[in-house]
PDB file of N, CA and C in Angstrom:
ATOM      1  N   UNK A   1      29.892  26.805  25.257  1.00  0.00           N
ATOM      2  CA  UNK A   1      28.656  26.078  25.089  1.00  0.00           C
ATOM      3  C   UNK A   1      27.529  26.804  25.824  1.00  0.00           C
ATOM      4  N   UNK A   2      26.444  26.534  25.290  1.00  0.00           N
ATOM      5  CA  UNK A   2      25.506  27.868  25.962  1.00  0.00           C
ATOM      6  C   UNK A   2      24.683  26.661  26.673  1.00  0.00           C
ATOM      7  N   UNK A   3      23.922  27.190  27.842  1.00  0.00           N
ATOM      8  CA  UNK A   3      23.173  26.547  28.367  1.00  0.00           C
ATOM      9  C   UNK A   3      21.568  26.571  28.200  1.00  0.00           C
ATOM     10  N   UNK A   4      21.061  26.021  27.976  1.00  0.00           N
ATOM     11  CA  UNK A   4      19.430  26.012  27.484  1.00  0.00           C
ATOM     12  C   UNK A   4      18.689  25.919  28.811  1.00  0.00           C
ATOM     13  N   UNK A   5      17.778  27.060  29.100  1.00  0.00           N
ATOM     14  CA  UNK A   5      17.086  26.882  30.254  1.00  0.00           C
ATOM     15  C   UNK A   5      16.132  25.968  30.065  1.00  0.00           C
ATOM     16  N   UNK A   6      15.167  25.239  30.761  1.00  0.00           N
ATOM     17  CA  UNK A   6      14.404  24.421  31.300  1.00  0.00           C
ATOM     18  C   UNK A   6      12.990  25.004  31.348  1.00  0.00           C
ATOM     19  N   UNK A   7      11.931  24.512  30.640  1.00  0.00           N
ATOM     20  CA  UNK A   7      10.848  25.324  30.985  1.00  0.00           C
ATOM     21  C   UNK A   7      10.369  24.759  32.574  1.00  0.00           C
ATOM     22  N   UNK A   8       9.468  25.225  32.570  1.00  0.00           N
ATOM     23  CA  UNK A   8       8.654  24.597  34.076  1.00  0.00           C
ATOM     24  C   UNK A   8       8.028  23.163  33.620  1.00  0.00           C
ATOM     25  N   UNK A   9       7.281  23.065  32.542  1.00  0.00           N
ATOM     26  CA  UNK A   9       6.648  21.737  31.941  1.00  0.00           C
ATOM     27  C   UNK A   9       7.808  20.749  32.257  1.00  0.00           C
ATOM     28  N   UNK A  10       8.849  21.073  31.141  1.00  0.00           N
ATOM     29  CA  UNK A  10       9.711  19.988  31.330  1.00  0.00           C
ATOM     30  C   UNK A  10      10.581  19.656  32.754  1.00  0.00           C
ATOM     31  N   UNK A  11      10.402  21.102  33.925  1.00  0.00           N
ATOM     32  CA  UNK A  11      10.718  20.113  35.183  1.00  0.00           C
ATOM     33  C   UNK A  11       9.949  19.955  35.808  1.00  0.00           C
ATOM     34  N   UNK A  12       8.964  19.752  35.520  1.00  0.00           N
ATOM     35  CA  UNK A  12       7.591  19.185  36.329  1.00  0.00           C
ATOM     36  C   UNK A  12       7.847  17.445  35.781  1.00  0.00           C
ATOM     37  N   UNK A  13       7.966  17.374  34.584  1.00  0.00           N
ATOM     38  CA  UNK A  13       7.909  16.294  33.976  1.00  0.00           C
ATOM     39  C   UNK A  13       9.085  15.549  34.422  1.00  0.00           C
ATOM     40  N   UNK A  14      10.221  16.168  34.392  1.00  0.00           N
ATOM     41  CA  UNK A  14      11.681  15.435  34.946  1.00  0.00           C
ATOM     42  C   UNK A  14      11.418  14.967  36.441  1.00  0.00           C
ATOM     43  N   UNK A  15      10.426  15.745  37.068  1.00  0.00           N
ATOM     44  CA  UNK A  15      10.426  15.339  38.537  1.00  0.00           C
ATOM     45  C   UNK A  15       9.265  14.341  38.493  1.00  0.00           C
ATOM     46  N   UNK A  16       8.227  14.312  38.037  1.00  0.00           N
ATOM     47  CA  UNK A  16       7.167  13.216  38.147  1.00  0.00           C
ATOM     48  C   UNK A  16       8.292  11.550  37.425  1.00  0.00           C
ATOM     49  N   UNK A  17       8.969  11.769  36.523  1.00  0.00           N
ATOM     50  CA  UNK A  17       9.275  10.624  36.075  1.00  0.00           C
ATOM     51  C   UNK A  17      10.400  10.084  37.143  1.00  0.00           C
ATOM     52  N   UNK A  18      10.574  10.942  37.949  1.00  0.00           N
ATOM     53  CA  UNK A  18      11.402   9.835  39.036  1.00  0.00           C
ATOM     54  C   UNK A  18      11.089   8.702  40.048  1.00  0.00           C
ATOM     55  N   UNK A  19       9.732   8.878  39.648  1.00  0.00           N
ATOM     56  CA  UNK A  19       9.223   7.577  40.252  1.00  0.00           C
ATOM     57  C   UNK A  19       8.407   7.541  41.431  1.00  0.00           C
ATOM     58  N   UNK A  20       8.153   8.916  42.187  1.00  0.00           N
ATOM     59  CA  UNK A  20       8.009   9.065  43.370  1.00  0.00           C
ATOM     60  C   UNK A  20       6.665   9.628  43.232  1.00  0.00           C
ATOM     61  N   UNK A  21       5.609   9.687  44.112  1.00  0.00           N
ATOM     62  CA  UNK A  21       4.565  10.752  43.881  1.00  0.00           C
ATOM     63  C   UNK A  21       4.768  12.098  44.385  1.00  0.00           C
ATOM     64  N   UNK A  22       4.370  13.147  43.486  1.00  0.00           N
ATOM     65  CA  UNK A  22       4.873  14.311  44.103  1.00  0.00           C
ATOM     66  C   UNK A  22       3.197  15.232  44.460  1.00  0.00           C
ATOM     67  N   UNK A  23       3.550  15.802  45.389  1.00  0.00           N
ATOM     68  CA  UNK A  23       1.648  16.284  46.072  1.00  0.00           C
ATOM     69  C   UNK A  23       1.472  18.191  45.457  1.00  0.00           C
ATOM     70  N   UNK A  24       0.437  18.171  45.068  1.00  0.00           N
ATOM     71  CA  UNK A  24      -0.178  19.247  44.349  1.00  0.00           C
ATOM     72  C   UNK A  24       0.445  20.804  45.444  1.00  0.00           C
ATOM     73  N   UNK A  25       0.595  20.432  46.554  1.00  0.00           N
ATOM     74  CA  UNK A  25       1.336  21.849  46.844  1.00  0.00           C
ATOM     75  C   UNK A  25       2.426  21.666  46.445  1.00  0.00           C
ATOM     76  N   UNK A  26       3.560  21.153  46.978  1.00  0.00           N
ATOM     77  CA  UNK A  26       4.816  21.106  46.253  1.00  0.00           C
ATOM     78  C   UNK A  26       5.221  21.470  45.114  1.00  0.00           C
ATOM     79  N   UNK A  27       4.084  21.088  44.027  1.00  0.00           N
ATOM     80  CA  UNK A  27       3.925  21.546  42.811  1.00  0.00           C
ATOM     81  C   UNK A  27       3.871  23.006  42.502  1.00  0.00           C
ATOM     82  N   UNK A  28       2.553  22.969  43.408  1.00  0.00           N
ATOM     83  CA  UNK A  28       2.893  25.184  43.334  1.00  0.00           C
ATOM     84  C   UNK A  28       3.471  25.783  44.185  1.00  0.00           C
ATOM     85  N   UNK A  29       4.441  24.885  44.995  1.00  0.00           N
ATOM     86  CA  UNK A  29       5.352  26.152  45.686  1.00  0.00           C
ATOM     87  C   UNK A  29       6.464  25.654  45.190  1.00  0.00           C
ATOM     88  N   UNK A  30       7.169  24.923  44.992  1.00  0.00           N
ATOM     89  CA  UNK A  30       8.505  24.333  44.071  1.00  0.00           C
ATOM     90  C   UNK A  30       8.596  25.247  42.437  1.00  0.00           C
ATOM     91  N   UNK A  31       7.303  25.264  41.961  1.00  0.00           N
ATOM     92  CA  UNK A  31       7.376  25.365  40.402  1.00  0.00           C
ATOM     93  C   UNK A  31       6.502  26.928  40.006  1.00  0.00           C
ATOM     94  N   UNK A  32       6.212  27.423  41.244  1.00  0.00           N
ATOM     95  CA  UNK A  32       4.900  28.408  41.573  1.00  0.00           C
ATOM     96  C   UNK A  32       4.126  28.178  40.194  1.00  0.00           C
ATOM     97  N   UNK A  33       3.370  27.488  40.217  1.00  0.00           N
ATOM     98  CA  UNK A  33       2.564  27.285  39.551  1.00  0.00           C
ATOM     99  C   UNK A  33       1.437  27.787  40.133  1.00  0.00           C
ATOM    100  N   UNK A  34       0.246  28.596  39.830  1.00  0.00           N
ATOM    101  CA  UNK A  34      -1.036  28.905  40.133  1.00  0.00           C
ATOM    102  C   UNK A  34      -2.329  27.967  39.969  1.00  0.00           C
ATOM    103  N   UNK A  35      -1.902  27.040  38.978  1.00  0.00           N
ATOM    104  CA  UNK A  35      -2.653  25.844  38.983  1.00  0.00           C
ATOM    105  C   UNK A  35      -1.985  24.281  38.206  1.00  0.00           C
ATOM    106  N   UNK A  36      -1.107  23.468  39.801  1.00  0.00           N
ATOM    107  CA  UNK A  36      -0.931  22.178  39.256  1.00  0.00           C
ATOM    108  C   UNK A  36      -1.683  21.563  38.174  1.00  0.00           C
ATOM    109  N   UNK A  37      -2.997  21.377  38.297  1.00  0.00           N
ATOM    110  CA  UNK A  37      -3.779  20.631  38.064  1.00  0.00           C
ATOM    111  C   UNK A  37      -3.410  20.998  36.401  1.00  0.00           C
ATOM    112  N   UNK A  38      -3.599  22.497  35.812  1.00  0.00           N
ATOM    113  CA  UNK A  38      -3.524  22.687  34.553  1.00  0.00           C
ATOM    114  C   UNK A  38      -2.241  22.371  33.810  1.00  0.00           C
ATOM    115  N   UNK A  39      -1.731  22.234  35.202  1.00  0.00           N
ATOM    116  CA  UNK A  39      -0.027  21.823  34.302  1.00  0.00           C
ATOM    117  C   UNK A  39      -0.101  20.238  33.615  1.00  0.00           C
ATOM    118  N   UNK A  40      -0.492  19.620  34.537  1.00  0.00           N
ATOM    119  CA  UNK A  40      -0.883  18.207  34.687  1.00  0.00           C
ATOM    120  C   UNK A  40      -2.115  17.801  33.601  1.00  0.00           C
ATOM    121  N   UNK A  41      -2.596  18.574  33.658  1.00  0.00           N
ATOM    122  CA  UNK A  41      -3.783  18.251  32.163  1.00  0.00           C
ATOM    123  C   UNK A  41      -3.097  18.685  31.029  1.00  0.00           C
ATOM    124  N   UNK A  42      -2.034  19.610  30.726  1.00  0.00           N
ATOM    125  CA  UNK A  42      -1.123  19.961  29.187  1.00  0.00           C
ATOM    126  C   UNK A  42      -0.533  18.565  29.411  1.00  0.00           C
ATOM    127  N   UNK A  43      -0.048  18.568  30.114  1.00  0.00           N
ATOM    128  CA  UNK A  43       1.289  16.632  29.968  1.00  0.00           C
ATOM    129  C   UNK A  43      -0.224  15.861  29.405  1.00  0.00           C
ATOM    130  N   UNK A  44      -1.002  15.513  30.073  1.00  0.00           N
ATOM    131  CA  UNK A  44      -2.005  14.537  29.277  1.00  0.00           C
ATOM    132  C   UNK A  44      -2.547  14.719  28.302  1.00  0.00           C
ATOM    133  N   UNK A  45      -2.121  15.938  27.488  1.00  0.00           N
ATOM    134  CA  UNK A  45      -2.400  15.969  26.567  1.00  0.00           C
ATOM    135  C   UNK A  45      -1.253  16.039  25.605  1.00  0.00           C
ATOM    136  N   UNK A  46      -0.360  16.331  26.045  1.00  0.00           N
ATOM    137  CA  UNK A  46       0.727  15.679  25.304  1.00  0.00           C
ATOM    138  C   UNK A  46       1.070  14.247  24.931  1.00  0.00           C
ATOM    139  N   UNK A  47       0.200  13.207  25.494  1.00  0.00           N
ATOM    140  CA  UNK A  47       0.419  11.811  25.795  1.00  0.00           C
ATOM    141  C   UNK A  47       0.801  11.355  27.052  1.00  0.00           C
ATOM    142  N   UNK A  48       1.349  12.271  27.714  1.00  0.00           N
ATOM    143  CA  UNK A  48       1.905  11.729  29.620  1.00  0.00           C
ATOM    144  C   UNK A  48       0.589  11.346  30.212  1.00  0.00           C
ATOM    145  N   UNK A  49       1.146   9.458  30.675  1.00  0.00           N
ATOM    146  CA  UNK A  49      -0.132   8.975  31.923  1.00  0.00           C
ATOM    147  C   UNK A  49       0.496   9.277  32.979  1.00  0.00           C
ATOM    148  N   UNK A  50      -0.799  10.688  33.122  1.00  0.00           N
ATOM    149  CA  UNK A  50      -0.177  11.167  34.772  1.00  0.00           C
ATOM    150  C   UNK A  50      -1.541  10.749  35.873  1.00  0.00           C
ATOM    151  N   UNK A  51      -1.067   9.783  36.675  1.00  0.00           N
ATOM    152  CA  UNK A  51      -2.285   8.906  37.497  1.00  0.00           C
ATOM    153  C   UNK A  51      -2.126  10.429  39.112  1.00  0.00           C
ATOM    154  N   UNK A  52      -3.781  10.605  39.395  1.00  0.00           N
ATOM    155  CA  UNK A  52      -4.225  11.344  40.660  1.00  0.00           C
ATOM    156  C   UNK A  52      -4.447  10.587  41.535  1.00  0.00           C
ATOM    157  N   UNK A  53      -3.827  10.405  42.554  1.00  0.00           N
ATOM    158  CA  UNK A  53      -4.029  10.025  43.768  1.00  0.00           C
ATOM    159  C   UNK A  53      -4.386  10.933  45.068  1.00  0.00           C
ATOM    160  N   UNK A  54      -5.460  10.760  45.418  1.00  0.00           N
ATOM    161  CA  UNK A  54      -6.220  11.328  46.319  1.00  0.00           C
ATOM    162  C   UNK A  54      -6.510  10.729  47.620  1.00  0.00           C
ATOM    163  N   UNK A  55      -5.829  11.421  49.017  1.00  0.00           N
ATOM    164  CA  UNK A  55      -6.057  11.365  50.035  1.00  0.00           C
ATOM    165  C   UNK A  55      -6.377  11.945  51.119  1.00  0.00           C
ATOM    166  N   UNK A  56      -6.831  11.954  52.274  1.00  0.00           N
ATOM    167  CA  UNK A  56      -7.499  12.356  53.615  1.00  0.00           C
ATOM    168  C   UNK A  56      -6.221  13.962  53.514  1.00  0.00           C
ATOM    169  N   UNK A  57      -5.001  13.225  53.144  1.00  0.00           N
ATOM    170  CA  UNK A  57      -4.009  14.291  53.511  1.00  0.00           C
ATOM    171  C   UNK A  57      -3.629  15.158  51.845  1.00  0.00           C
ATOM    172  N   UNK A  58      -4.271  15.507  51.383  1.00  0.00           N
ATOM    173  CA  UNK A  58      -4.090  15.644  49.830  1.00  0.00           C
ATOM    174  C   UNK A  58      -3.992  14.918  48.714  1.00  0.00           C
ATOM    175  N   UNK A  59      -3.652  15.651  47.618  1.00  0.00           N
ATOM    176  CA  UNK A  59      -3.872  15.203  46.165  1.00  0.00           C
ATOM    177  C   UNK A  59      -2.025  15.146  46.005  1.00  0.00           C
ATOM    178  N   UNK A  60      -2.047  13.814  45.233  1.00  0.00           N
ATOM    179  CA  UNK A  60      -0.382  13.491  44.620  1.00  0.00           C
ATOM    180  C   UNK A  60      -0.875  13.547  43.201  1.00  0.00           C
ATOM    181  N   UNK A  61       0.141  13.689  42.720  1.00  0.00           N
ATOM    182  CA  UNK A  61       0.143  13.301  40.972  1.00  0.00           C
ATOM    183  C   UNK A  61       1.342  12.092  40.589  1.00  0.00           C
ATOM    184  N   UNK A  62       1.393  11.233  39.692  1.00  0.00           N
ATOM    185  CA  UNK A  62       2.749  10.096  39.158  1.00  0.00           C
ATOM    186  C   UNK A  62       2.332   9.980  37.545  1.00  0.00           C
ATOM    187  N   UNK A  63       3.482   9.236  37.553  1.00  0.00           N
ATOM    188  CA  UNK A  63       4.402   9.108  36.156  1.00  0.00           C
ATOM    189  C   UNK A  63       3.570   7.726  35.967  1.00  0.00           C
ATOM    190  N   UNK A  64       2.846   6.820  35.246  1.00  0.00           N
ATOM    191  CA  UNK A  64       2.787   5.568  34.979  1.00  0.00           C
ATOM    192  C   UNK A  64       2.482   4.975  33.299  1.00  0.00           C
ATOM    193  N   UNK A  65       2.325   3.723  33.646  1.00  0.00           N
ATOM    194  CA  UNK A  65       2.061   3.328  32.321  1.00  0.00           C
ATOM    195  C   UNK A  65       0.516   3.211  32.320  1.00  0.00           C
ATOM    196  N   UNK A  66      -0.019   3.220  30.686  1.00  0.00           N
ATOM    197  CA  UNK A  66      -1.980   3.042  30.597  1.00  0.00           C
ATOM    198  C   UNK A  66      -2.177   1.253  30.653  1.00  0.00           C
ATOM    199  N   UNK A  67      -3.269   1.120  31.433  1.00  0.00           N
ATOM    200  CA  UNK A  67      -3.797   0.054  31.507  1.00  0.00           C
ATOM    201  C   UNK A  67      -4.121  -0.722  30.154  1.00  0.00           C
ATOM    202  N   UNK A  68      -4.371  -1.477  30.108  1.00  0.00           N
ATOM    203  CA  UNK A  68      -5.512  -2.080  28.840  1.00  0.00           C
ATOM    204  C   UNK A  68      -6.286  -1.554  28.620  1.00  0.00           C
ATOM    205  N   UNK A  69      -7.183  -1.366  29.564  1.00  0.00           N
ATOM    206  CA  UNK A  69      -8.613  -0.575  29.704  1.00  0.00           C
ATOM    207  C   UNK A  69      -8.470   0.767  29.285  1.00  0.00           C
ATOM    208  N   UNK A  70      -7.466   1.691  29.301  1.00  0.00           N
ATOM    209  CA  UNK A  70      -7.464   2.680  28.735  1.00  0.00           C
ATOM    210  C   UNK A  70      -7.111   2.713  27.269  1.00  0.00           C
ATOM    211  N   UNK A  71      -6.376   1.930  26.965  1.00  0.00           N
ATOM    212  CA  UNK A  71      -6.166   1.823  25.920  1.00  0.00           C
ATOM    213  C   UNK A  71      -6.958   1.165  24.648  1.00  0.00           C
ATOM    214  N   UNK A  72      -7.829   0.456  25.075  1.00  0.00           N
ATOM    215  CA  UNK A  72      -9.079   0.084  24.648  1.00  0.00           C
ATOM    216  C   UNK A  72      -9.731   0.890  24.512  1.00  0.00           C
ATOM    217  N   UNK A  73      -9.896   1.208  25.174  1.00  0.00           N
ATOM    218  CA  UNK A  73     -11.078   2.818  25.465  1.00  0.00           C
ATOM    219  C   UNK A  73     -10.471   3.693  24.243  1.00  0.00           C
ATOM    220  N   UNK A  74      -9.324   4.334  24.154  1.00  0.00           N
ATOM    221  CA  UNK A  74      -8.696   5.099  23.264  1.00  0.00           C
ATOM    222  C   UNK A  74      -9.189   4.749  21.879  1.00  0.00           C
ATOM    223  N   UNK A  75      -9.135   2.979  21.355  1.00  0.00           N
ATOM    224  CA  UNK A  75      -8.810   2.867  20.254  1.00  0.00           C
ATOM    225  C   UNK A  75     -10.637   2.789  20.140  1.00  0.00           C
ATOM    226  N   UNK A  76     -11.300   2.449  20.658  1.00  0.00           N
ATOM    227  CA  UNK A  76     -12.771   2.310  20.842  1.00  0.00           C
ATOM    228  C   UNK A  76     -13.331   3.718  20.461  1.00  0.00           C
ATOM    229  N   UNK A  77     -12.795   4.518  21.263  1.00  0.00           N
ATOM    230  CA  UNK A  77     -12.901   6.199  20.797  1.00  0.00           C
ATOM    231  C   UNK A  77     -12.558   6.815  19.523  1.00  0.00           C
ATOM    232  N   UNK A  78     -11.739   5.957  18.645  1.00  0.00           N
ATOM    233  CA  UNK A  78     -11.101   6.510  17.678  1.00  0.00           C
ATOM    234  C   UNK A  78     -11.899   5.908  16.712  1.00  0.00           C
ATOM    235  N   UNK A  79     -11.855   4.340  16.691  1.00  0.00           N
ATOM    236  CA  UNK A  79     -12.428   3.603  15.615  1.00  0.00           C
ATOM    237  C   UNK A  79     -13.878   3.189  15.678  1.00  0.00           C
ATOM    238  N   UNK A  80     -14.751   3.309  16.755  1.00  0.00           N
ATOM    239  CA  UNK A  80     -16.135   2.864  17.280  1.00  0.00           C
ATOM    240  C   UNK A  80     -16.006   1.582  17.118  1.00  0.00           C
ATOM    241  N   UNK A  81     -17.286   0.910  17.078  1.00  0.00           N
ATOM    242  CA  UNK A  81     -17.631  -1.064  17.353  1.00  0.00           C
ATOM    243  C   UNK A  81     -17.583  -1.499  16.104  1.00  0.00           C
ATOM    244  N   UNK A  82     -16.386  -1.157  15.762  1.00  0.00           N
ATOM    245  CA  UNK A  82     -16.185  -2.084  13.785  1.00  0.00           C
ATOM    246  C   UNK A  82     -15.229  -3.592  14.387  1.00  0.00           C
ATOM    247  N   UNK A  83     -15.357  -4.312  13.820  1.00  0.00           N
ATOM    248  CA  UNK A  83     -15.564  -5.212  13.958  1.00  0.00           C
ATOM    249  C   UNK A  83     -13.795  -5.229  12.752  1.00  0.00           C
ATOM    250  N   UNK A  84     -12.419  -5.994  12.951  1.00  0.00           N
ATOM    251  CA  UNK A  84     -10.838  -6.031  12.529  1.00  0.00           C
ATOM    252  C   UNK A  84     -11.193  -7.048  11.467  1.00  0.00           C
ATOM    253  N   UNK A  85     -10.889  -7.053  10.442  1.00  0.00           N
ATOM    254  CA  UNK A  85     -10.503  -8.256   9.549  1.00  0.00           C
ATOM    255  C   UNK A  85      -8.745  -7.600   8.858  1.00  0.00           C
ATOM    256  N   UNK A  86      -7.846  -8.655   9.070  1.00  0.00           N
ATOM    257  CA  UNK A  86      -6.837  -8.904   8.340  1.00  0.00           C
ATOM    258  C   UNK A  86      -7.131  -9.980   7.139  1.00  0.00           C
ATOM    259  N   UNK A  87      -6.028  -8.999   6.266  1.00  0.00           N
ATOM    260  CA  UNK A  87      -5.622 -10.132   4.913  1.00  0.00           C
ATOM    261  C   UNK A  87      -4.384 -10.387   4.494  1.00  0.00           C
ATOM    262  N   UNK A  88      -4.286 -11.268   4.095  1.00  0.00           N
ATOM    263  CA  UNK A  88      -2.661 -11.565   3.756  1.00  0.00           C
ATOM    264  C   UNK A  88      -2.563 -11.316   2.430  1.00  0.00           C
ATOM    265  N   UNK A  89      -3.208 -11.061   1.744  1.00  0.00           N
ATOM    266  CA  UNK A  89      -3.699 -10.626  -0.108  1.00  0.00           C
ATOM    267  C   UNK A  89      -2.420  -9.213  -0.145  1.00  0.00           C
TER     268      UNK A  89
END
């Protein structure tokens, strides 16, 4: 059986979904990445809500779910201020 290597995306991604926040160095010395941040903007654009948390002692990145509010926002972005009618016809 052959073994399939792992890109870096997908263990960046295996490690954010464990639940924990993981902090922007770790990121580039664990994954040497030259820029977390760009790794972290491809996942959001893949669909991953990856939430920034920012503190006195650095920047974390996590795994979460989208609010309402974002998701509103999304469909607001897509469809503008039209106004839903359903029919049962």
């Amino acid at each position: 059986m052959a073994y399939t290597k792992l890109t870096k995306k997908q263990k960046v991604l295996n490690l954010l979904s464990k639940g924990r926040p993981v902090t922007w160095t770790s990121l580039r010395k664990r994954f040497d990445l030259t820029s977390p941040r760009a790794m972290i903007d491809q996942l959001r654009t893949e669909g991953h809500m990856v939430y920034i948390n920012t503190t006195p002692t650095g920047t974390s990145y996590r795994l979460g779910q989208p609010t309402k509010a974002i998701i509103a926002a999304g469909v607001k972005a897509l469809y503008g201020k039209q106004k839903f009618a359903y029919s049962n016809q």
